[in-house]
C-alpha atoms as a PDB file:
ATOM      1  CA  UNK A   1     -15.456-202.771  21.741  1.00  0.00           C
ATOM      2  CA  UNK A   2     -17.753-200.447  23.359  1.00  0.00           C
ATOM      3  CA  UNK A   3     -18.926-203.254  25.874  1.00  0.00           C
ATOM      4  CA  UNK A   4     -15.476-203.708  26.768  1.00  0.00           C
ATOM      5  CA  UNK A   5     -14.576-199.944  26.510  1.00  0.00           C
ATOM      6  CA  UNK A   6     -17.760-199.465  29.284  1.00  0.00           C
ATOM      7  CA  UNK A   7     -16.411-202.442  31.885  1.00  0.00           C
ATOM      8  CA  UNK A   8     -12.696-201.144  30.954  1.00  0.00           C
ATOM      9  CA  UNK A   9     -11.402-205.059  30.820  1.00  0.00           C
ATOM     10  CA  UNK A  10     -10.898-205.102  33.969  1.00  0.00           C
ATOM     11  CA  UNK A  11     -10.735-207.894  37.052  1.00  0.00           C
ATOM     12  CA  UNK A  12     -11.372-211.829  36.383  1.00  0.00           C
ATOM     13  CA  UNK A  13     -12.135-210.811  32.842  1.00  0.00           C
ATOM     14  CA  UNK A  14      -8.774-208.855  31.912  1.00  0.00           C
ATOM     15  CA  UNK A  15      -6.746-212.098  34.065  1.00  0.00           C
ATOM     16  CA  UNK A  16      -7.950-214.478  32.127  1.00  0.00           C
ATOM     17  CA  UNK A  17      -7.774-212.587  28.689  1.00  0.00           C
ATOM     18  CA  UNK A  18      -4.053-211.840  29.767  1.00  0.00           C
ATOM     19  CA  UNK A  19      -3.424-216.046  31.149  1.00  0.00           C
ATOM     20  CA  UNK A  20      -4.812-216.570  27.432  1.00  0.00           C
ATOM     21  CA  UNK A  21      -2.007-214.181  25.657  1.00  0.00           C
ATOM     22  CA  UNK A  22       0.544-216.704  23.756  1.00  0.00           C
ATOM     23  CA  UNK A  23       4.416-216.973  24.329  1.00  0.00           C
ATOM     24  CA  UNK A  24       5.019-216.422  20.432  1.00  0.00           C
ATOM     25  CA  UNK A  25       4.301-212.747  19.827  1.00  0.00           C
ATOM     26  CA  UNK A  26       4.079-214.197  16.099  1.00  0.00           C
ATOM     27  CA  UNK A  27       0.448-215.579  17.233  1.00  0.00           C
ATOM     28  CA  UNK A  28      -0.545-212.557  18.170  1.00  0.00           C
ATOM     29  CA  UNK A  29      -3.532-211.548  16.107  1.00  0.00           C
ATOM     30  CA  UNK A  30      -2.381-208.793  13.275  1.00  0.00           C
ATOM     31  CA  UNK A  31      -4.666-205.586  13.064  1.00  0.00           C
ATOM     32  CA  UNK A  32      -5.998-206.207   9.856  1.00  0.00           C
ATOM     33  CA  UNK A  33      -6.921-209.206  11.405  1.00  0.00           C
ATOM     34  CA  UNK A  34      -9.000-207.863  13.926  1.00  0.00           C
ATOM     35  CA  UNK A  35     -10.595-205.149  11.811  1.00  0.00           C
ATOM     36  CA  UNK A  36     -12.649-207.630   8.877  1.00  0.00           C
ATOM     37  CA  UNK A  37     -16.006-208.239  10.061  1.00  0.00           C
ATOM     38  CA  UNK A  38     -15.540-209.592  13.590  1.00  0.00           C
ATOM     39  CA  UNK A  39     -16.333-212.802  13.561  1.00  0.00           C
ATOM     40  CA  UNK A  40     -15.357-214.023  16.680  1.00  0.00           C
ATOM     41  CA  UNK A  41     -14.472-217.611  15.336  1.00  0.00           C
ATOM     42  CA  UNK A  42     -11.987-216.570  13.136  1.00  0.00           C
ATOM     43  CA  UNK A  43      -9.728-214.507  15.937  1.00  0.00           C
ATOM     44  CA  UNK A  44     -10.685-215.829  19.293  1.00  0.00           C
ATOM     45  CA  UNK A  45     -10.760-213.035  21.801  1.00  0.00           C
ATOM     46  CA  UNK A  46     -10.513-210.492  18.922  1.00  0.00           C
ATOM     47  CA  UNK A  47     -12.614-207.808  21.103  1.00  0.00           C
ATOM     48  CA  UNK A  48     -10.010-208.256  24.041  1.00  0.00           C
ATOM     49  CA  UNK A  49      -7.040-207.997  21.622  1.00  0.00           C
ATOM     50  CA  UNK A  50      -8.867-204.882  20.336  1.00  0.00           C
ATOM     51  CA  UNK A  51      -9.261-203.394  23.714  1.00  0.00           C
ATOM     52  CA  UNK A  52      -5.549-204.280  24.501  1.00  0.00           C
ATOM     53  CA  UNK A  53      -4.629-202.649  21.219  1.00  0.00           C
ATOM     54  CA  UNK A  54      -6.258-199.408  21.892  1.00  0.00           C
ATOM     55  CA  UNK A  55      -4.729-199.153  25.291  1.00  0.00           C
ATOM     56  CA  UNK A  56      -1.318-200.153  24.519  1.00  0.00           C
ATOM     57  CA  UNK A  57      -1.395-197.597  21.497  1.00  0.00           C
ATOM     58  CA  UNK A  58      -2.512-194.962  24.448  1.00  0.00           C
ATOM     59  CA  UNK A  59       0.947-195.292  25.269  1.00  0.00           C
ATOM     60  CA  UNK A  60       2.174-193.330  21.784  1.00  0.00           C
ATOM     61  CA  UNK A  61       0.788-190.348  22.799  1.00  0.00           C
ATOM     62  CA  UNK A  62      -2.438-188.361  22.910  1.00  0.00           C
ATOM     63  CA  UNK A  63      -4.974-189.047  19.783  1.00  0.00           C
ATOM     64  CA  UNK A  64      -2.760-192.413  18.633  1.00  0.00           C
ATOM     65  CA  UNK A  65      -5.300-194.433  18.317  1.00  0.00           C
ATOM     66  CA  UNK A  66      -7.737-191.714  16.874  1.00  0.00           C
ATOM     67  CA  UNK A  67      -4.112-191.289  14.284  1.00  0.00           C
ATOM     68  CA  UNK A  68      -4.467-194.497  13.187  1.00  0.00           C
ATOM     69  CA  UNK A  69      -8.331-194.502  12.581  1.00  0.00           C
ATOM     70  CA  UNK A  70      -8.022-191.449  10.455  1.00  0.00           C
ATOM     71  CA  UNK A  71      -5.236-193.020   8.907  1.00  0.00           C
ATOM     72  CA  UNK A  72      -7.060-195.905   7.752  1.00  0.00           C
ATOM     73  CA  UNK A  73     -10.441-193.903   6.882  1.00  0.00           C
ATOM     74  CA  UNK A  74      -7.785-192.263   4.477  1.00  0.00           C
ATOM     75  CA  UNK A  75      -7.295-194.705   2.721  1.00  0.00           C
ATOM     76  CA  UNK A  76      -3.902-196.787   4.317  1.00  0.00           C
ATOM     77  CA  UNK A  77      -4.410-200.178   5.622  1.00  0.00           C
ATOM     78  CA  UNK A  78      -3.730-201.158   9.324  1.00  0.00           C
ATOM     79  CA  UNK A  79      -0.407-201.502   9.257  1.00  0.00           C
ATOM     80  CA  UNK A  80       0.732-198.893   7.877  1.00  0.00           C
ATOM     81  CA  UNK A  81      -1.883-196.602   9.302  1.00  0.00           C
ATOM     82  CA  UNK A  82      -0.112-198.282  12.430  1.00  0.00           C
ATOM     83  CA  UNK A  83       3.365-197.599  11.281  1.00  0.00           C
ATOM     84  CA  UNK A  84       2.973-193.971  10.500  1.00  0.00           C
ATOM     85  CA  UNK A  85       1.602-193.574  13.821  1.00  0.00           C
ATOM     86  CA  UNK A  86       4.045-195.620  16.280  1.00  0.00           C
ATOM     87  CA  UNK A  87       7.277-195.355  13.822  1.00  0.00           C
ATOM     88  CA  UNK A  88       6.915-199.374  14.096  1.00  0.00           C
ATOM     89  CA  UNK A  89       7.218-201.724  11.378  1.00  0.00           C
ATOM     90  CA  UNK A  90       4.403-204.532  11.845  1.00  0.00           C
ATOM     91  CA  UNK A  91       6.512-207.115  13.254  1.00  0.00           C
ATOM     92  CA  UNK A  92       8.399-204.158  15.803  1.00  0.00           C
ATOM     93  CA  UNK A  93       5.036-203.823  16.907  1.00  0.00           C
ATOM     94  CA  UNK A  94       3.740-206.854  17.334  1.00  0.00           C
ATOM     95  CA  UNK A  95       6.403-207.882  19.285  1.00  0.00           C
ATOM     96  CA  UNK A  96       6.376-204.318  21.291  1.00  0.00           C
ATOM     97  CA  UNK A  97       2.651-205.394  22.125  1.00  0.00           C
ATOM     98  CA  UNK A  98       3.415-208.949  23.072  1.00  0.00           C
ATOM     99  CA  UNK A  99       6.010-207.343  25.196  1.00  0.00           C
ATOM    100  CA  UNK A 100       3.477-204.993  27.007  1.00  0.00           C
ATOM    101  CA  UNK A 101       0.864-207.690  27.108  1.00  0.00           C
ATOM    102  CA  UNK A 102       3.447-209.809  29.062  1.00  0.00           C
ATOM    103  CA  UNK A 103       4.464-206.877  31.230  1.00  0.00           C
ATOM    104  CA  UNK A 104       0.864-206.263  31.955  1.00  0.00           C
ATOM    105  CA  UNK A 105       0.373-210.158  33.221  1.00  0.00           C
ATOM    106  CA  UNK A 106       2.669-209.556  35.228  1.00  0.00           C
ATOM    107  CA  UNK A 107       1.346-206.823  37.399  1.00  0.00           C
END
């Protein structure tokens, strides 16, 4: 994440990461997902859906993601680190991130 964090996703990379996003939010990678291990064959993209997380999140307010760290270092998993933090049930925000991926494509 901090490779992506230092070139900010941005240009040919971020196009084609957002050309790869799927019409079903349900395909959408899950957070607990993304957080095992990283190995990149079991959730293609996973750093670029990470990245996309963290900014979408940015969009909850000051310190969300940093919320939903400390959330999990406390002991809750992902989702409902995620849930505290957002007010979203897992599938709201899935969906509310598919949504803002989408939007995002579009610009």
């Amino acid at each position: 994440m901090a490779g992506l964090a230092a070139s900010q996703l941005v240009g040919p990379s971020r196009s084609r990461f957002l050309d790869s996003v799927p019409a079903d939010p349900a395909a959408l990678p899950s957070l607990s997902e993304l957080t095992p291990g990283f190995n990149i064959t079991s959730a293609p993209m996973r750093y670029e859906y990470a990245y996309s997380l963290a900014e979408f999140l940015n969009g909850f307010g000051p310190g969300a993601l940093r919320k939903v760290i400390d959330s999990i270092c406390d002991g809750a998993t992902p989702e409902e680190a995620l849930t505290a933090v957002t007010g979203l049930k897992p599938e709201e925000f899935r969906k509310a991130w598919h949504a803002w991926l989408q939007g995002s494509a579009a610009r």
